[in-house]
N, C-alpha and C. Protein backbone atom coordinates (compact mmCIF):
# COMPACT_ATOMS: atom_id res chain seq x y z
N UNK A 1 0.85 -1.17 0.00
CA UNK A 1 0.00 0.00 0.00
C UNK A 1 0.90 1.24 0.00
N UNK A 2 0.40 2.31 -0.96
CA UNK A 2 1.26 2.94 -0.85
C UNK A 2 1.33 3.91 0.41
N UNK A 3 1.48 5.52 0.60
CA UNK A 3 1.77 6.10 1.47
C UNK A 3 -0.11 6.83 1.85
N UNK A 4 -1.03 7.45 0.96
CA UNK A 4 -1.79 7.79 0.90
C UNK A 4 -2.69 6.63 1.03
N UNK A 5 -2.36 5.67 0.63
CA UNK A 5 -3.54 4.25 0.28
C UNK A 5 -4.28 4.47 2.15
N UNK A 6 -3.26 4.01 2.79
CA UNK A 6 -4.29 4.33 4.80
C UNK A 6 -4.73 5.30 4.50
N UNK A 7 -4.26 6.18 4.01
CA UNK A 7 -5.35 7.64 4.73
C UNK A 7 -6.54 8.21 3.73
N UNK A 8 -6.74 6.56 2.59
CA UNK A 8 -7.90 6.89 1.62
C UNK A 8 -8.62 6.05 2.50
N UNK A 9 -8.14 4.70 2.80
CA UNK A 9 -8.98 3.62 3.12
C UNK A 9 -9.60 4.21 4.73
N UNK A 10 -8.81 5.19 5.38
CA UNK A 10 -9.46 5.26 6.44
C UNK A 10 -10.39 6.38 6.45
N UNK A 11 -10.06 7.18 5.24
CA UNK A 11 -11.00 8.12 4.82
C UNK A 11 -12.32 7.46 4.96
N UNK A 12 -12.43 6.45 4.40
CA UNK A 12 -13.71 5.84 3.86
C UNK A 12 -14.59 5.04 5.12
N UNK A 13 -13.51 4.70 5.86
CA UNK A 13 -13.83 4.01 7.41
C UNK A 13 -14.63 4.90 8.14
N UNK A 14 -14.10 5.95 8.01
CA UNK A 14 -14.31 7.47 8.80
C UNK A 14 -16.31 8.00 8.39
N UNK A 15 -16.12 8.04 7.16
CA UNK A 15 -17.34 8.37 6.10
C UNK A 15 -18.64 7.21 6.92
N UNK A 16 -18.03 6.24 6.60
CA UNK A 16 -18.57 4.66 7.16
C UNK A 16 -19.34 5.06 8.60
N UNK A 17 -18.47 5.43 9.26
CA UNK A 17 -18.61 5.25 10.69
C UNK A 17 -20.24 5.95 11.25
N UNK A 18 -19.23 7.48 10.52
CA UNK A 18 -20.44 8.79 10.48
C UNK A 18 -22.17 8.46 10.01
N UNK A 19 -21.67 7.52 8.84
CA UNK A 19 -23.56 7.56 8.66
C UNK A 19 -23.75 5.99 8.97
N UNK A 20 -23.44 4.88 9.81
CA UNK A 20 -23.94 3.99 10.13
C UNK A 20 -23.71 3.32 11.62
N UNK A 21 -22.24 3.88 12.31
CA UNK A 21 -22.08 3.31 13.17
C UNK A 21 -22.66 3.67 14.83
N UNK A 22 -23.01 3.05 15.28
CA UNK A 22 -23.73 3.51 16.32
C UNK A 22 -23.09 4.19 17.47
N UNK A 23 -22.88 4.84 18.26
CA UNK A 23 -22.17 6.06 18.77
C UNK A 23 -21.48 5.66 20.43
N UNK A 24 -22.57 4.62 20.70
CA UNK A 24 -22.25 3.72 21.78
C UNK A 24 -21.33 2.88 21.64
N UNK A 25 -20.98 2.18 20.29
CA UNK A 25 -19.98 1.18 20.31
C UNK A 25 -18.70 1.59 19.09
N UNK A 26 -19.16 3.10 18.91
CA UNK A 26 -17.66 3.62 18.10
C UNK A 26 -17.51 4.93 18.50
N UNK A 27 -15.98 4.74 18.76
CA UNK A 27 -15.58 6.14 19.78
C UNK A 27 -15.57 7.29 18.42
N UNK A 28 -15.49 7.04 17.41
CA UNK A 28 -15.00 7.79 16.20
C UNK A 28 -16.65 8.23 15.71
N UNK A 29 -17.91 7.48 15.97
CA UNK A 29 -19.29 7.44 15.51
C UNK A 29 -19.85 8.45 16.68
N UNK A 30 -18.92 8.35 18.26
CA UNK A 30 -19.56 9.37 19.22
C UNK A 30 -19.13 10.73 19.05
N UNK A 31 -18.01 10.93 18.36
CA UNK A 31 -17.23 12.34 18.21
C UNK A 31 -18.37 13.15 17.45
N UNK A 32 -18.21 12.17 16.01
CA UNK A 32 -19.85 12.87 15.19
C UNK A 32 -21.02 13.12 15.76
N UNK A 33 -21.90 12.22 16.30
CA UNK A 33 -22.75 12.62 17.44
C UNK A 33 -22.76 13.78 18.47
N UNK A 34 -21.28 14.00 19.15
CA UNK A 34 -21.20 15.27 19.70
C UNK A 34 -21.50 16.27 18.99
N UNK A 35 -20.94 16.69 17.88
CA UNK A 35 -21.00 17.70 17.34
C UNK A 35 -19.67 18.47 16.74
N UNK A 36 -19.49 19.61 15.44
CA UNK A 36 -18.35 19.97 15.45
C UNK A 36 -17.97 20.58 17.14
N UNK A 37 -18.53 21.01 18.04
CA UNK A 37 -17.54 21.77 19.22
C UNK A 37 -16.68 20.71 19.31
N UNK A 38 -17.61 19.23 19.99
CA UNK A 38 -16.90 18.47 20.43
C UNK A 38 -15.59 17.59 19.81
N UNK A 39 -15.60 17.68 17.98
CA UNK A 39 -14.19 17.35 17.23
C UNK A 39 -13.78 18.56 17.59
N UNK A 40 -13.97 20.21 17.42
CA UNK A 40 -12.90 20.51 17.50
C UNK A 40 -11.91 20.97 18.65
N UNK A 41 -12.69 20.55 19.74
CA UNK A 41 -11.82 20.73 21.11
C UNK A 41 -11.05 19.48 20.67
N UNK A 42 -11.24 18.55 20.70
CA UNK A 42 -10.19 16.93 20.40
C UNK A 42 -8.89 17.41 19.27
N UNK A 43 -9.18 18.18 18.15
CA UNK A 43 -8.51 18.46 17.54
C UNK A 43 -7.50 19.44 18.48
N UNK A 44 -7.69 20.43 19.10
CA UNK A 44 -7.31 21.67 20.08
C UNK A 44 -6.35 20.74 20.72
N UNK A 45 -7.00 19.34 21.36
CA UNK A 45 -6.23 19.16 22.66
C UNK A 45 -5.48 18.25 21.75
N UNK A 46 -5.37 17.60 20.71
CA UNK A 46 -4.21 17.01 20.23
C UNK A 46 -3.14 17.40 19.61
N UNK A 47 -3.27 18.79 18.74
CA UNK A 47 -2.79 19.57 18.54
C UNK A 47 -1.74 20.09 19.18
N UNK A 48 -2.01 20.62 20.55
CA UNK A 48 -1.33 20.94 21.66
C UNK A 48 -0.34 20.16 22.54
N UNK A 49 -0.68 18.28 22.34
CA UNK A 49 -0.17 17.26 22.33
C UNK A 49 1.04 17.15 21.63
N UNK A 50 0.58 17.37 19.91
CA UNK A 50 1.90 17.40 19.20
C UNK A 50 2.80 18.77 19.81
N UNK A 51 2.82 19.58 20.15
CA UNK A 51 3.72 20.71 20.13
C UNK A 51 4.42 20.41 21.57
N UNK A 52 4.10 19.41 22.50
CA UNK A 52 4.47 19.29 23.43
C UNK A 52 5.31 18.04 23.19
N UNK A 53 5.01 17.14 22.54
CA UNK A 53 5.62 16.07 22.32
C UNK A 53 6.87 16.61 21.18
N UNK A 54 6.76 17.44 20.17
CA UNK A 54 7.92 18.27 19.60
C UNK A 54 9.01 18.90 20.59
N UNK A 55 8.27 19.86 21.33
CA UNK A 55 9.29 19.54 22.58
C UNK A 55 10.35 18.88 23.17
N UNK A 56 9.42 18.03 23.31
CA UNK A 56 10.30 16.92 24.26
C UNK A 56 11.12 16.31 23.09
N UNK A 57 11.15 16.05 21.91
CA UNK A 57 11.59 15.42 20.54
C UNK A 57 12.46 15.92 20.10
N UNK A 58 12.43 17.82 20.74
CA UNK A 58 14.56 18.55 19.99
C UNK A 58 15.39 17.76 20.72
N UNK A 59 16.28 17.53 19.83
CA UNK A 59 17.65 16.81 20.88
C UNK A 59 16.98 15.65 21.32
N UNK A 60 16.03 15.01 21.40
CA UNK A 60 16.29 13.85 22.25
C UNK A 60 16.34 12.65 21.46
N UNK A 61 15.97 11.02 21.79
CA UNK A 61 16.42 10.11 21.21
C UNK A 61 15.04 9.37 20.74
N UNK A 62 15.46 8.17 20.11
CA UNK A 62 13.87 7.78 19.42
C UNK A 62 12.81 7.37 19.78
N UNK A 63 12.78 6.99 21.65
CA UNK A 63 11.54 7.20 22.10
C UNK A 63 11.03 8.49 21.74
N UNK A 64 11.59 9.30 22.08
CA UNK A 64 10.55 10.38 21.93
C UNK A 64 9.74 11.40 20.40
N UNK A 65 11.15 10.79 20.03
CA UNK A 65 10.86 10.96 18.05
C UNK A 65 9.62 10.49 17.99
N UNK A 66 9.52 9.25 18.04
CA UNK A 66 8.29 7.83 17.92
C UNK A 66 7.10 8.49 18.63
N UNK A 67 7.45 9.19 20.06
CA UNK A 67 5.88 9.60 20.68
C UNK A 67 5.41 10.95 20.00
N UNK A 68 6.03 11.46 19.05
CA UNK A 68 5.79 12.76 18.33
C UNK A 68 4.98 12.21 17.04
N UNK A 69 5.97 11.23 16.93
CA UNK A 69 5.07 10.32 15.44
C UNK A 69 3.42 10.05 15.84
N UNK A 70 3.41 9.29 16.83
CA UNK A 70 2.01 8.97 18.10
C UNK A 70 1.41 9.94 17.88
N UNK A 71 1.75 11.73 18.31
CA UNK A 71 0.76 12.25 18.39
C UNK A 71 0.22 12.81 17.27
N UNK A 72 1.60 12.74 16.21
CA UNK A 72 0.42 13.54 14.85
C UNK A 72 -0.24 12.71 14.29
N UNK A 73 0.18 11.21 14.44
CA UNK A 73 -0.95 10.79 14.04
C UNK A 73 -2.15 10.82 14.71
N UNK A 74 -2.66 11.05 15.92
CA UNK A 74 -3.66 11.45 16.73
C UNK A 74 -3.90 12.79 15.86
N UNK A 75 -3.48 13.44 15.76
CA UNK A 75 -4.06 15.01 15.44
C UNK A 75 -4.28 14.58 14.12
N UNK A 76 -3.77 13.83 13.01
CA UNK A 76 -3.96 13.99 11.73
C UNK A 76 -5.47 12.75 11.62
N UNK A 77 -5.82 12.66 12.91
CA UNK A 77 -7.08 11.34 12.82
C UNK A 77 -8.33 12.20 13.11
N UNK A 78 -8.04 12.90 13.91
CA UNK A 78 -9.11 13.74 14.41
C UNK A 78 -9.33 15.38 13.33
N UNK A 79 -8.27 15.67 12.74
CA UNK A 79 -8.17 16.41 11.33
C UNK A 79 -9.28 15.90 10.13
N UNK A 80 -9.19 14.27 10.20
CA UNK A 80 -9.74 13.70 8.94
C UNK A 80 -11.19 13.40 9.57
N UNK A 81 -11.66 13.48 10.64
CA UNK A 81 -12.94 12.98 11.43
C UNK A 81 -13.42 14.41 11.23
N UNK A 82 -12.53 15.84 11.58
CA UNK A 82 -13.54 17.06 11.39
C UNK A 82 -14.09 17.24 9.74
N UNK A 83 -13.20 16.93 8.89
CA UNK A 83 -12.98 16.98 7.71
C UNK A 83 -14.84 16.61 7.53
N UNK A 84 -14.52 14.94 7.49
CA UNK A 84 -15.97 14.46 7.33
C UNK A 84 -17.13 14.94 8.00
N UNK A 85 -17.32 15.32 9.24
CA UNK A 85 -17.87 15.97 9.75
C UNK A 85 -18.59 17.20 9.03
N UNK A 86 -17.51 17.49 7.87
CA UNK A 86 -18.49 18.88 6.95
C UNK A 86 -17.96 18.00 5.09
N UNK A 87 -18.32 17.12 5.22
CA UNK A 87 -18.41 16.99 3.85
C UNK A 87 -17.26 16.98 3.13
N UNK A 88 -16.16 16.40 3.89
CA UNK A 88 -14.98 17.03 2.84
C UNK A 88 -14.05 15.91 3.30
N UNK A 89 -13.14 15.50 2.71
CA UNK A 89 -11.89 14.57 2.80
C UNK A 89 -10.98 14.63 2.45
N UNK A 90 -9.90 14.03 2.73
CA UNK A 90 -8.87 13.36 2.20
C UNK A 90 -8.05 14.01 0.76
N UNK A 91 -8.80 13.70 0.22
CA UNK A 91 -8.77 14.41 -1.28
C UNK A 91 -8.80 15.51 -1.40
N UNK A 92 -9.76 16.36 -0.53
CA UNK A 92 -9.91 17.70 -0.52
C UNK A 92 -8.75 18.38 -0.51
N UNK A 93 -8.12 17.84 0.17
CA UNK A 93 -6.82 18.44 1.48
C UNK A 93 -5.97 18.17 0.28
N UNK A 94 -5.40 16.91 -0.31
CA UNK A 94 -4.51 16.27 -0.99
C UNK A 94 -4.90 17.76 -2.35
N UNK A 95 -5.63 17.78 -2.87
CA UNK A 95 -5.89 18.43 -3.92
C UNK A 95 -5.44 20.19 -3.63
N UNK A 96 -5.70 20.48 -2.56
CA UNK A 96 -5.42 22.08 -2.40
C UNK A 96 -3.62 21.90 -1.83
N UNK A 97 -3.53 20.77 -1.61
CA UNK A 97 -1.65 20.71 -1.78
C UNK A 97 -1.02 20.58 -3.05
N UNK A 98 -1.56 20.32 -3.89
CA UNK A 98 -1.52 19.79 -5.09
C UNK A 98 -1.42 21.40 -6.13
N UNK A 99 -2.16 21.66 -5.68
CA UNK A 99 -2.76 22.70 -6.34
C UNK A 99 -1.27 24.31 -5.56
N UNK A 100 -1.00 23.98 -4.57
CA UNK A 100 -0.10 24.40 -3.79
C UNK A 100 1.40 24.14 -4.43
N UNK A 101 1.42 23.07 -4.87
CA UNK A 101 3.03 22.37 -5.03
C UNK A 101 3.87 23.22 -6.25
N UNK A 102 4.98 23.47 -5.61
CA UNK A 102 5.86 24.59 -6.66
C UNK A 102 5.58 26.13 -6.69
N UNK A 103 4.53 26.52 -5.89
CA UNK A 103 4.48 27.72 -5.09
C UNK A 103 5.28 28.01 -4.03
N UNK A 104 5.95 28.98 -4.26
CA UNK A 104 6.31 29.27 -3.13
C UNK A 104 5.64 29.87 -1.78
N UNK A 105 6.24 29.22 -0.38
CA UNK A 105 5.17 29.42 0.42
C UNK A 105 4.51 31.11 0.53
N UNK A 106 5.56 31.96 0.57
CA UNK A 106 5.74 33.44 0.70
C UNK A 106 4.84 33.95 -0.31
N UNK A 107 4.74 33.56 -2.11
CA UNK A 107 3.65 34.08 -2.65
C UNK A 107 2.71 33.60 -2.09
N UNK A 108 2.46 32.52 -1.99
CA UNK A 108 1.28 31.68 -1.59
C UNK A 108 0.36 33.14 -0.19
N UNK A 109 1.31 33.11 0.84
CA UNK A 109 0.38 33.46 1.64
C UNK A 109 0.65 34.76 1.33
N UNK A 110 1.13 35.55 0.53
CA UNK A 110 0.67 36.82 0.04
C UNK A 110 -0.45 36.98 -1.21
N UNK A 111 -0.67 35.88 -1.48
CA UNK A 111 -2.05 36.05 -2.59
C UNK A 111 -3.01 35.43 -1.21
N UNK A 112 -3.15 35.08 -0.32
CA UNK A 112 -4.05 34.80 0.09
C UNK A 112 -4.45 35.79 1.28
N UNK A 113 -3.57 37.00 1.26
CA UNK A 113 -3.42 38.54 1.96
C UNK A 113 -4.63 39.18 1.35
N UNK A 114 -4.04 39.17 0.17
CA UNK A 114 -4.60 39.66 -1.05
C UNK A 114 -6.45 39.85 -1.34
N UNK A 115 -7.19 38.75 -1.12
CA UNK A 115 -7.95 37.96 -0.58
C UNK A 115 -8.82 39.05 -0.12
């Protein structure tokens, strides 16, 4: 599988979850049920996770590399759960990078000044 192949297939898990799984027996089916507040505090507090686990990750050795890896993938799970949450995925994201690539970042966020 390639590098994107998990994060289509779980795209679709995600999609899955939202319109069938019951909320009691999927932690990912109760987030939707809460509501966007409740993804995006999860997003907030994992977020905040990674920058703390970056932290601890300058200079140090590959435990802690590895628990930085841990948390973005936590933040990049709960990223793809808000995503669905409004209709949008995987692709979305992949496509406005896409659409990004060979820009430089500096024009980039000066046309989007611009705006």
């Amino acid at each position: 599988m390639n590098d994107s192949g998990i994060m289509m297939q779980l795209d679709r898990l995600l999609a899955e979850r939202r319109r069938s799984a019951d909320p009691a027996a999927s932690y990912t089916a109760s987030l939707y049920a809460a509501g966007t507040a409740a993804i995006n505090a999860k997003v907030a507090e994992e977020s905040a996770e990674v920058i703390e686990a970056a932290q601890q990750a300058d200079g140090a050795g590959a435990q802690e590399r590895a628990h930085l890896v841990y948390e973005v993938a936590d933040l990049w799970f709960h990223c793809m759960v808000l995503l669905q949450a409004h209709d949008l995925s995987v692709a979305d994201v992949q496509a406005e990078l896409a659409r990004r690539f060979g820009i430089s970042g500096l024009a980039e966020k000066a046309a989007r000044s611009a705006r």
